[in-house]
C-alpha atoms as a PDB file:
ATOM      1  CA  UNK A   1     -20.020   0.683   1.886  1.00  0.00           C
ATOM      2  CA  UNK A   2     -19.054  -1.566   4.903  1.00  0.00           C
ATOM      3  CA  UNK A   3     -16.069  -0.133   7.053  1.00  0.00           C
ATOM      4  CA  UNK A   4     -12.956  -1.140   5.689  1.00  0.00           C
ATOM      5  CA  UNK A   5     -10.148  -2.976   7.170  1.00  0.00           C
ATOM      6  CA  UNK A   6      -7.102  -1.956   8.468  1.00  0.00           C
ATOM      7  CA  UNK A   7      -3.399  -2.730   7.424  1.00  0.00           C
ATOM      8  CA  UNK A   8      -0.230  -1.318   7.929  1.00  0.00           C
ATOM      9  CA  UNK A   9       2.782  -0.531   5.691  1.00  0.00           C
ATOM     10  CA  UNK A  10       6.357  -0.715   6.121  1.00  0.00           C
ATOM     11  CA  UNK A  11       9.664   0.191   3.814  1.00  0.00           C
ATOM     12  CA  UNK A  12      11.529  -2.483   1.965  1.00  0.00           C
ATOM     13  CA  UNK A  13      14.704  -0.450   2.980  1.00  0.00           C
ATOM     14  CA  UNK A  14      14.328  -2.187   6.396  1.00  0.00           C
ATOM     15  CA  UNK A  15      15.085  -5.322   4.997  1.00  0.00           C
ATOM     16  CA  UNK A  16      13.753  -9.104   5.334  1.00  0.00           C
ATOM     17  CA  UNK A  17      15.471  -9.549   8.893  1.00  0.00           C
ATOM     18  CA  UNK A  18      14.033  -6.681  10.720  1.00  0.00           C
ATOM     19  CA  UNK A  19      10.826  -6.916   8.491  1.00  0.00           C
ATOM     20  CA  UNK A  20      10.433 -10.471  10.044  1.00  0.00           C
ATOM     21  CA  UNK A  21      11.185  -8.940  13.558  1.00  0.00           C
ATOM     22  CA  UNK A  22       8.360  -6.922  12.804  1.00  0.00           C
ATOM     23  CA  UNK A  23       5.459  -8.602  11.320  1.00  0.00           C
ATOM     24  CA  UNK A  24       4.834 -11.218  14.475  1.00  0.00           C
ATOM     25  CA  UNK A  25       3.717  -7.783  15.895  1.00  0.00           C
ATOM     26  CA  UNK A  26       2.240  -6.585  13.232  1.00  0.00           C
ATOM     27  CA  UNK A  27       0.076 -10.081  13.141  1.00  0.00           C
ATOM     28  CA  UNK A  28      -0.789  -9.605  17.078  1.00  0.00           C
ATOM     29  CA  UNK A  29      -2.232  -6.085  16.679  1.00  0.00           C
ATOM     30  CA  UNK A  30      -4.768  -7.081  14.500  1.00  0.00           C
ATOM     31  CA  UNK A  31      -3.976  -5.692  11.429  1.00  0.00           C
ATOM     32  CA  UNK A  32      -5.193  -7.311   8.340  1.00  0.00           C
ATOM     33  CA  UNK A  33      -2.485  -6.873   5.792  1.00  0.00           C
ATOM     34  CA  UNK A  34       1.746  -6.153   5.861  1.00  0.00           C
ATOM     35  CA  UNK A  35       2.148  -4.270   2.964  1.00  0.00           C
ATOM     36  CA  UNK A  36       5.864  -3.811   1.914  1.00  0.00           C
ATOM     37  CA  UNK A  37       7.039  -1.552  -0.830  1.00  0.00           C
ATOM     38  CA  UNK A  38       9.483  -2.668  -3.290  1.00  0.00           C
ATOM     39  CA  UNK A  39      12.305  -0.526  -3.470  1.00  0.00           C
ATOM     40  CA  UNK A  40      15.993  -0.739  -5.978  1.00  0.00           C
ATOM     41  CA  UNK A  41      17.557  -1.062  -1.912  1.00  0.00           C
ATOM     42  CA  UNK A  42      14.586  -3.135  -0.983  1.00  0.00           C
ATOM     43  CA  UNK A  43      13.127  -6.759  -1.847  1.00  0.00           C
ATOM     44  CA  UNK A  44       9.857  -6.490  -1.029  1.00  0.00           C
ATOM     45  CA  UNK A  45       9.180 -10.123  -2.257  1.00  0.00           C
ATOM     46  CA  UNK A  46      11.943 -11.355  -0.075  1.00  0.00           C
ATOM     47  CA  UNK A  47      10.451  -9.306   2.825  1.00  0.00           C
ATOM     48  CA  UNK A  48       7.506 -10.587   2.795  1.00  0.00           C
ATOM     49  CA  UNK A  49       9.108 -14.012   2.278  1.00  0.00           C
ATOM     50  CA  UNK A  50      10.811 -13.479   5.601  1.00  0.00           C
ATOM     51  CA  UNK A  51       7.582 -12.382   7.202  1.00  0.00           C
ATOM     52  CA  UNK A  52       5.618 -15.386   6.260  1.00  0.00           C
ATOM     53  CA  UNK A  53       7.916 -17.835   7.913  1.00  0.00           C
ATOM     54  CA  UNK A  54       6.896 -16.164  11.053  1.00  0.00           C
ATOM     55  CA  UNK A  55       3.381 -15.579  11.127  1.00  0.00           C
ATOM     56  CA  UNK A  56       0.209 -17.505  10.347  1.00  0.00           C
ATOM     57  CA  UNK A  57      -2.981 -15.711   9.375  1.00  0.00           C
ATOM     58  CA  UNK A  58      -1.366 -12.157   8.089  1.00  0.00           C
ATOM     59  CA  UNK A  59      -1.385 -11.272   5.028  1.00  0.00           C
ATOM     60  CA  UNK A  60       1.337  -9.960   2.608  1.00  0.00           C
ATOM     61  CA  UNK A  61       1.298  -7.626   0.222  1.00  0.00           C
ATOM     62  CA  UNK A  62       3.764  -5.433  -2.043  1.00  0.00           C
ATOM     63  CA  UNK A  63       2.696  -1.882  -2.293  1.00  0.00           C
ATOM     64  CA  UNK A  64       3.969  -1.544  -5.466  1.00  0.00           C
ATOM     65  CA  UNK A  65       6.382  -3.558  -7.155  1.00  0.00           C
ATOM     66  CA  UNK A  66       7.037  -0.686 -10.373  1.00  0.00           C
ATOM     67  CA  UNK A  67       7.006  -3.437 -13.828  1.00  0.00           C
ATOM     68  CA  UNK A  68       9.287  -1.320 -15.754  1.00  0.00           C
ATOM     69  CA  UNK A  69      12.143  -2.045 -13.240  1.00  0.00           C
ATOM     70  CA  UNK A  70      10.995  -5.513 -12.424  1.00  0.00           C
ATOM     71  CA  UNK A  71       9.000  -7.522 -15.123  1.00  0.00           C
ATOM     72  CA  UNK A  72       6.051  -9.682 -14.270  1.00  0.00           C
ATOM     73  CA  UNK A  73       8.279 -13.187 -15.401  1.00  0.00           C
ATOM     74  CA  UNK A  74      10.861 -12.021 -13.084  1.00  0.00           C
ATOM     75  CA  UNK A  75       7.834 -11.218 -10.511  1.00  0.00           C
ATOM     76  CA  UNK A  76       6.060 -14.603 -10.498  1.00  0.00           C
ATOM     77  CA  UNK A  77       9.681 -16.961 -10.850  1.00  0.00           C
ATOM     78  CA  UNK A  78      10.732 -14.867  -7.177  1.00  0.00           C
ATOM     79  CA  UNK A  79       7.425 -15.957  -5.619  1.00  0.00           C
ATOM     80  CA  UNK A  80       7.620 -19.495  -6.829  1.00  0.00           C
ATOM     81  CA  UNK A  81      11.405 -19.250  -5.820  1.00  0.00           C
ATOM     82  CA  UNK A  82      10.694 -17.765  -2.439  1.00  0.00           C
ATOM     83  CA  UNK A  83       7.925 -19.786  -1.712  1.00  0.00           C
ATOM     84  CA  UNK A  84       5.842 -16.907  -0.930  1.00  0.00           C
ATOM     85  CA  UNK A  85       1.791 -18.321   0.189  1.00  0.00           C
ATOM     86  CA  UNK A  86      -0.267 -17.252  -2.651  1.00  0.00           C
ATOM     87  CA  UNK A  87      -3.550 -17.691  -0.289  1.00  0.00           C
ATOM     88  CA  UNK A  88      -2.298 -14.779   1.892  1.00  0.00           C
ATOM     89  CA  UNK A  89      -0.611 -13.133  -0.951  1.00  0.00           C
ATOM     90  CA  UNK A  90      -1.374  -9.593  -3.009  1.00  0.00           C
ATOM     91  CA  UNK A  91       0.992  -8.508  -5.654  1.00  0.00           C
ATOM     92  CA  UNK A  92       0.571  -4.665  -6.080  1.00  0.00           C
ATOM     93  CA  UNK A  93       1.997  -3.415  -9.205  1.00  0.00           C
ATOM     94  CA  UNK A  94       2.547  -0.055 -10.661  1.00  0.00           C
ATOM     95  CA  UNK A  95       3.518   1.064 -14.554  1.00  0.00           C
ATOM     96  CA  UNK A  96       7.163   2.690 -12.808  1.00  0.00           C
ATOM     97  CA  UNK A  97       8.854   6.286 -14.139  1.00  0.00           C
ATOM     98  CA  UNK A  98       8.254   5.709 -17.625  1.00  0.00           C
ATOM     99  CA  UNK A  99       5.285   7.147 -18.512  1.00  0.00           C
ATOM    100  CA  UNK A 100       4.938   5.949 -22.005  1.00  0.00           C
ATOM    101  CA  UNK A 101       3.016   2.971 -22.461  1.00  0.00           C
ATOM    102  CA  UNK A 102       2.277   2.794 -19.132  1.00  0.00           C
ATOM    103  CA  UNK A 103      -1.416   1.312 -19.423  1.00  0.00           C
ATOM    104  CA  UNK A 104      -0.050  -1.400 -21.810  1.00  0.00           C
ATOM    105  CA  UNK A 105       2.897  -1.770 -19.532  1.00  0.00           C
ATOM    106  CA  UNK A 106       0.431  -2.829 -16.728  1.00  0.00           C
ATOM    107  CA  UNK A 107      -1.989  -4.622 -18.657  1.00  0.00           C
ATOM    108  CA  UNK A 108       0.551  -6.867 -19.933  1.00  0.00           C
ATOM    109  CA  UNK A 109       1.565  -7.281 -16.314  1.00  0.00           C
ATOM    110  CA  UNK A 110      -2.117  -8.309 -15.213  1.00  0.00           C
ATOM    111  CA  UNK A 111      -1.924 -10.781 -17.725  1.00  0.00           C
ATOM    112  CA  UNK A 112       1.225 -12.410 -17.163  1.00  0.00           C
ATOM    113  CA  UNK A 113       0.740 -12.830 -12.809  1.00  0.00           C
ATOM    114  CA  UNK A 114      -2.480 -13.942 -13.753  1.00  0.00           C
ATOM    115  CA  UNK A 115      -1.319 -16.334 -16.187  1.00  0.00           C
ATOM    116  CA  UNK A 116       1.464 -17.677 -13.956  1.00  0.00           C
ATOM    117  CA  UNK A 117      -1.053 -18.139 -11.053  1.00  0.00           C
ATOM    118  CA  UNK A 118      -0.824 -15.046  -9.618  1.00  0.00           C
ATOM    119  CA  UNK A 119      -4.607 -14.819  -7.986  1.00  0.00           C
ATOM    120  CA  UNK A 120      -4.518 -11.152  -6.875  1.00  0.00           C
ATOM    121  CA  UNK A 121      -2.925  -8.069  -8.296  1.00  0.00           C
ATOM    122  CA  UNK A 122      -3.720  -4.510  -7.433  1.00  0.00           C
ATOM    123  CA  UNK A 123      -2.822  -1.648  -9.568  1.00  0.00           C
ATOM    124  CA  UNK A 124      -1.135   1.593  -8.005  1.00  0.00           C
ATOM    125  CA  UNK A 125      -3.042   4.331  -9.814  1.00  0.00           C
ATOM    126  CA  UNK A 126      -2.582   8.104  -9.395  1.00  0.00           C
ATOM    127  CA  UNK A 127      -5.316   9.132 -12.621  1.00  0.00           C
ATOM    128  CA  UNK A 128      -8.570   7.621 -13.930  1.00  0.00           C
ATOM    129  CA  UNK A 129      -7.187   5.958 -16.527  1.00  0.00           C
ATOM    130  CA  UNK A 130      -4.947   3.383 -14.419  1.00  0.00           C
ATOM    131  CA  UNK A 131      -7.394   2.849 -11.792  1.00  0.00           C
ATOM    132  CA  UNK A 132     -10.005   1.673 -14.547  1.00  0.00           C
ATOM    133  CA  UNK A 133      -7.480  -0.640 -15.144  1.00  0.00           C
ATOM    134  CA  UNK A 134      -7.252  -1.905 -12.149  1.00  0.00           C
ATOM    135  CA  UNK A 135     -10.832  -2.172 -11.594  1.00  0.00           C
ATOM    136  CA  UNK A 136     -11.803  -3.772 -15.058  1.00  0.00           C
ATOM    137  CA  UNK A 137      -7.942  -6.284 -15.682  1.00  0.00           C
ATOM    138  CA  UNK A 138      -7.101  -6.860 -12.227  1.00  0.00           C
ATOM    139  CA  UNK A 139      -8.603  -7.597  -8.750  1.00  0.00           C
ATOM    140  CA  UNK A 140      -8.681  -3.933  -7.641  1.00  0.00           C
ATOM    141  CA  UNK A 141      -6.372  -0.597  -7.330  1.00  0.00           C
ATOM    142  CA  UNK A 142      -4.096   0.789  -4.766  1.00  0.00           C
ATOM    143  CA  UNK A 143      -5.013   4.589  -3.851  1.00  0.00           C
ATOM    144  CA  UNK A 144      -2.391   6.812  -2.505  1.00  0.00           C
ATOM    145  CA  UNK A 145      -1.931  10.772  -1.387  1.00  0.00           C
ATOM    146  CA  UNK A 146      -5.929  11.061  -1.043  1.00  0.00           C
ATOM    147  CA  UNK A 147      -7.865  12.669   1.768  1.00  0.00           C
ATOM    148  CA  UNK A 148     -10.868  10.533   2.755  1.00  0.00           C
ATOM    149  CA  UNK A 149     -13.063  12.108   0.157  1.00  0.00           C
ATOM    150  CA  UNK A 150     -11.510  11.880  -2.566  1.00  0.00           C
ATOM    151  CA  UNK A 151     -11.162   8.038  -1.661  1.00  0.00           C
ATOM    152  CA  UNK A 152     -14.898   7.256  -1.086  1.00  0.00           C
ATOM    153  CA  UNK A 153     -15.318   9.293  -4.223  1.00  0.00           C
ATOM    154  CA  UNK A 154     -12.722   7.268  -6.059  1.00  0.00           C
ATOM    155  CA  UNK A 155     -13.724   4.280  -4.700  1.00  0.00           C
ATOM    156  CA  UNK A 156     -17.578   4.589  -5.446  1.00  0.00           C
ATOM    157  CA  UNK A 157     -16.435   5.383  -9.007  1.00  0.00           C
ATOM    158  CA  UNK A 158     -14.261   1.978  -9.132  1.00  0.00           C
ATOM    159  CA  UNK A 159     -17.134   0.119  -7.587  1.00  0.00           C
ATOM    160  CA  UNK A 160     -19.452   1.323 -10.285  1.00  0.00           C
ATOM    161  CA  UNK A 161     -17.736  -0.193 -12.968  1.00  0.00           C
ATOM    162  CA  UNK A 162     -16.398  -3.502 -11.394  1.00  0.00           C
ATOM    163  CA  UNK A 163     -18.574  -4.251  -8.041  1.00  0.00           C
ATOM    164  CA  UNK A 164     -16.014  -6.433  -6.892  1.00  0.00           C
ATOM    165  CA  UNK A 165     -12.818  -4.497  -7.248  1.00  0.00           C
ATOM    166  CA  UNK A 166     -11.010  -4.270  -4.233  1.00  0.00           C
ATOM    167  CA  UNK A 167      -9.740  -0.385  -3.215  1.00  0.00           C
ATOM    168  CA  UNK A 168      -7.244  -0.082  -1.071  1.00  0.00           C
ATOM    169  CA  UNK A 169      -5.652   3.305   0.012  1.00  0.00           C
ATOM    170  CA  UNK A 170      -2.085   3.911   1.542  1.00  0.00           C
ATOM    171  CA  UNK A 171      -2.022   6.913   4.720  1.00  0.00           C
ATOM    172  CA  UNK A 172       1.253   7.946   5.303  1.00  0.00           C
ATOM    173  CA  UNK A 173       0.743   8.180   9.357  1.00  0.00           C
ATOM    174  CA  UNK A 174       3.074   9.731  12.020  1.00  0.00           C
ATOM    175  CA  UNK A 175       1.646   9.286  15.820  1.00  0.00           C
ATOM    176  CA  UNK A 176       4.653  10.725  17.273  1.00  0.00           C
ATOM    177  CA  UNK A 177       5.879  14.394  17.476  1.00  0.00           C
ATOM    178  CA  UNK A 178       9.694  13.194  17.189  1.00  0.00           C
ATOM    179  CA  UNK A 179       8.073  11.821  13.730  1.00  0.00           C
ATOM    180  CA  UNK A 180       6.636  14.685  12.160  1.00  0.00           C
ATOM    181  CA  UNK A 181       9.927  16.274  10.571  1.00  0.00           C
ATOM    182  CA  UNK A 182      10.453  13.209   8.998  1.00  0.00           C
ATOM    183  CA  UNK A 183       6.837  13.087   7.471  1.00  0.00           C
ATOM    184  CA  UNK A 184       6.809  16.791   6.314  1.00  0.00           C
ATOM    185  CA  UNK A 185       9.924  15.970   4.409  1.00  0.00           C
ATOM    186  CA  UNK A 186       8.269  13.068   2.473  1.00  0.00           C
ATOM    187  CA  UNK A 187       5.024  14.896   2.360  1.00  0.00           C
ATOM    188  CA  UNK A 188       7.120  18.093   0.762  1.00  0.00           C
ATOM    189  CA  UNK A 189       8.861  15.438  -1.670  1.00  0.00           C
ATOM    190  CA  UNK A 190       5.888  13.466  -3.149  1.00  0.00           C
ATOM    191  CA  UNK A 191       4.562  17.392  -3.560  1.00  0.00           C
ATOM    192  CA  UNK A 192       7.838  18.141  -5.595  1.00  0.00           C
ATOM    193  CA  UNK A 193       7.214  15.574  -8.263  1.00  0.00           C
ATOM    194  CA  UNK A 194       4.629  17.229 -11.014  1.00  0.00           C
ATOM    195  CA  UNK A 195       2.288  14.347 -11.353  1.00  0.00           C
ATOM    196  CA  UNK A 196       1.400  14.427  -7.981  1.00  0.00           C
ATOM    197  CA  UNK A 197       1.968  18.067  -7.551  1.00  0.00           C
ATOM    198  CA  UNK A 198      -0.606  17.919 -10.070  1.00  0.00           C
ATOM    199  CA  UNK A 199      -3.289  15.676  -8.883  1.00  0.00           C
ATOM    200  CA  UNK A 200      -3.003  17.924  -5.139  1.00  0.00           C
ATOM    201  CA  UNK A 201      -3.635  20.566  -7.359  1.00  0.00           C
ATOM    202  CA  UNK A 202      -6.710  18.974  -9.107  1.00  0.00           C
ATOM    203  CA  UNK A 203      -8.038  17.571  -5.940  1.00  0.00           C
ATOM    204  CA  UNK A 204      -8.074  21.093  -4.117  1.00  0.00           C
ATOM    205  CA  UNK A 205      -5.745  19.904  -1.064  1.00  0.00           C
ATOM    206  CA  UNK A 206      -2.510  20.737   0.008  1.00  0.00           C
ATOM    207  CA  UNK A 207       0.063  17.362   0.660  1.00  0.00           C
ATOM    208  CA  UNK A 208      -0.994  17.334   4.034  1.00  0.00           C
ATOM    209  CA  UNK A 209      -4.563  17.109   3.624  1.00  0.00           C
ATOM    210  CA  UNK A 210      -3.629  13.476   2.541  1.00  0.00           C
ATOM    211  CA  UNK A 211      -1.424  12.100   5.989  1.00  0.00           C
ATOM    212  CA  UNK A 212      -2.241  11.468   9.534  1.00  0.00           C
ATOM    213  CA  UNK A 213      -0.164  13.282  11.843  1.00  0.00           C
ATOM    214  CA  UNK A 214      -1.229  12.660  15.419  1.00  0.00           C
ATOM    215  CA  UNK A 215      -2.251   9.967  17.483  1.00  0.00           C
ATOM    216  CA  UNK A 216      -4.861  12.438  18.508  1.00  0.00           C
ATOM    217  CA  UNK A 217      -6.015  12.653  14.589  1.00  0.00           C
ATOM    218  CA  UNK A 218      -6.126   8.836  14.430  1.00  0.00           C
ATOM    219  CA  UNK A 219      -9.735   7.842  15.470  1.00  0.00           C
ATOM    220  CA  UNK A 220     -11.405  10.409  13.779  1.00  0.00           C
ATOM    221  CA  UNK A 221      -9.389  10.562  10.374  1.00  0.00           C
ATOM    222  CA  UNK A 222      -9.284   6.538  10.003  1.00  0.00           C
ATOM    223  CA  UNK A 223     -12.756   6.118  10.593  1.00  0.00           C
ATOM    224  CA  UNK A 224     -13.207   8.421   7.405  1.00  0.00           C
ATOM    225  CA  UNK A 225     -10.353   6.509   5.622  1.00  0.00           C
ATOM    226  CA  UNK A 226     -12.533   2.840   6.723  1.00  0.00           C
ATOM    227  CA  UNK A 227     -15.713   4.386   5.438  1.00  0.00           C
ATOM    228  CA  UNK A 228     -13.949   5.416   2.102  1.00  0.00           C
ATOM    229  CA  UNK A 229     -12.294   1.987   0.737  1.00  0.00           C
ATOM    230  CA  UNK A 230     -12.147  -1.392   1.592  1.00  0.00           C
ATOM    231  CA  UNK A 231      -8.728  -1.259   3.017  1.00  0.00           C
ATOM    232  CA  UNK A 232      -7.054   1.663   4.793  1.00  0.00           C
ATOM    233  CA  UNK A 233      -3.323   0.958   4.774  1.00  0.00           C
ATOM    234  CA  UNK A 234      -1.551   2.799   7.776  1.00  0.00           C
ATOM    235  CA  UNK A 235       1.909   3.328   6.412  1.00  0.00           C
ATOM    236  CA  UNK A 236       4.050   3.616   9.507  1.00  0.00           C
ATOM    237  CA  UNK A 237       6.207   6.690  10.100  1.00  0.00           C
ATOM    238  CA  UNK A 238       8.340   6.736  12.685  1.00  0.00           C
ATOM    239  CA  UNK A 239      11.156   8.526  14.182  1.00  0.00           C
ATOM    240  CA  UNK A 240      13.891   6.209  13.562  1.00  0.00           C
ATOM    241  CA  UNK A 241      13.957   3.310  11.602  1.00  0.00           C
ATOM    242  CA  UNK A 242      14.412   0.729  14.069  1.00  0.00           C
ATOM    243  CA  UNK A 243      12.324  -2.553  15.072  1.00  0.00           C
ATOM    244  CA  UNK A 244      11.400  -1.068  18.464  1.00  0.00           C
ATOM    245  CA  UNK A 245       9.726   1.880  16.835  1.00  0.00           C
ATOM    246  CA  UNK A 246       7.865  -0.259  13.995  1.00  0.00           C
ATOM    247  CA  UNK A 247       6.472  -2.221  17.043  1.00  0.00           C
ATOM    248  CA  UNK A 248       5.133   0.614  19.282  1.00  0.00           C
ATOM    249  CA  UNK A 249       3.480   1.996  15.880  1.00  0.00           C
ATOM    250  CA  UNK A 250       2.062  -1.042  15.775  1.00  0.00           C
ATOM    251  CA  UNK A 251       1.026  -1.745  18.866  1.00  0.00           C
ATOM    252  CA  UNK A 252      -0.347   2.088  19.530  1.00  0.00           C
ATOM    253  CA  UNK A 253      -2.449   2.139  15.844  1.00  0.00           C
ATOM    254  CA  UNK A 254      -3.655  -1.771  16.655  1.00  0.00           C
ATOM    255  CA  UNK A 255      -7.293  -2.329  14.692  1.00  0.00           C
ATOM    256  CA  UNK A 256     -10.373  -1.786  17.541  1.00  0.00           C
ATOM    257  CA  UNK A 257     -11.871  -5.229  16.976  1.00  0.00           C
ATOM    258  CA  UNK A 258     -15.251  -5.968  15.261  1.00  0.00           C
END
């Protein structure tokens, strides 16, 4: 597999103003992708509305918008509405807390964005079953809470069945010390929540096995993560949530060229 590229991820909870303070940053660092998750207290959509009106070549991506919560209509009529660039767009979807009829739930999804012009959709998948639906209905899957072998064992799975699906994986990544407490705290809350709990549990790691949390860790543990997937997504923790400390992430983590 070719060595991935590199993105980076921020919180929808920042909002579209600061998230456009960011991204020009983002854009100069070299990273490939600003991936934005879509939260009830953030807009991802209108995030990454805001962050196209400042940058030129980035590209934007939701990481994931849950379809239970918001439906694909209501999806595609926001883009259209926001004017969102489809070229540099990806619209990462996930089935959302219900877990009944999730598959159908995202299938039906696939085929709406696709049917309203939507030209790239990635599925959020925790188990097999989702991420064969991303591979097979849509134009690839989102990974996340993975060590680097898991992913390239994922990955090589997903690649087996559709060549040209597209993996992606998010890394929650603190580079800081003053960041750590606030990492262990998600780390110990994704851990809390029995599907994942579960799926640590399968995979043989503990919570941590799955974040990057040192600068120090960074060459070493994203060169695994590049030679795993096609996209390594660096979502940014940082010590307080303020534009300042989104761009020294960004400018400290920036892509080695080439």
């Amino acid at each position: 597999m070719s060595r991935g590229t590199v993105s980076l991820g921020l919180a929808g909870s920042l909002g579209p103003e600061a998230i456009a303070r960011i991204a020009p940053a983002v854009e100069s660092a070299g990273f490939h992708t600003l991936w934005v998750n879509d939260t009830p207290d953030g807009d991802a959509l209108a995030a990454l509305a805001a962050a196209s009106r400042v940058t030129e070549r980035l590209h934007l991506a939701t990481g994931v918008v849950p379809v239970d919560r918001r439906p694909a209509q209501e999806i595609a009529a926001d883009v259209a509405s926001l004017g969102l660039p489809l070229d540099r767009l990806t619209l990462g979807i996930g089935s959302g807390a219900s877990k009944e009829g999730a598959l159908a739930r995202v299938r039906d999804a696939i085929e709406v964005l696709h049917g309203e012009g939507m030209p790239r959709v990635l599925v959020g998948a925790l188990g097999p079953k989702m991420r064969r639906t991303g591979a097979e209905s849509a134009e690839g899957v989102l990974l996340n809470w993975v060590p680097p072998t898991e992913a390239h064992a994922q990955a090589g799975a997903l690649h087996a069945i559709a060549p040209a699906a597209h993996v992606a994986v998010y890394v929650r990544t603190a580079i800081v010390s003053a960041a750590r407490a606030r990492l262990d705290a998600e780390t110990a809350r994704y851990a809390s929540f029995p599907n994942y709990a579960a799926n640590f549990e399968r995979m043989g790691v503990d919570a941590a096995d799955t974040t990057i949390r040192d600068v120090t860790e960074l060459g070493d543990a994203l060169v695994a993560y590049t030679a795993a997937a096609d996209e390594v997504v660096l979502r940014a923790i940082v010590p307080e949530d303020t534009v300042e400390a989104y761009v020294d992430f960004a400018r400290r983590t920036a892509p080695s060229p080439g």
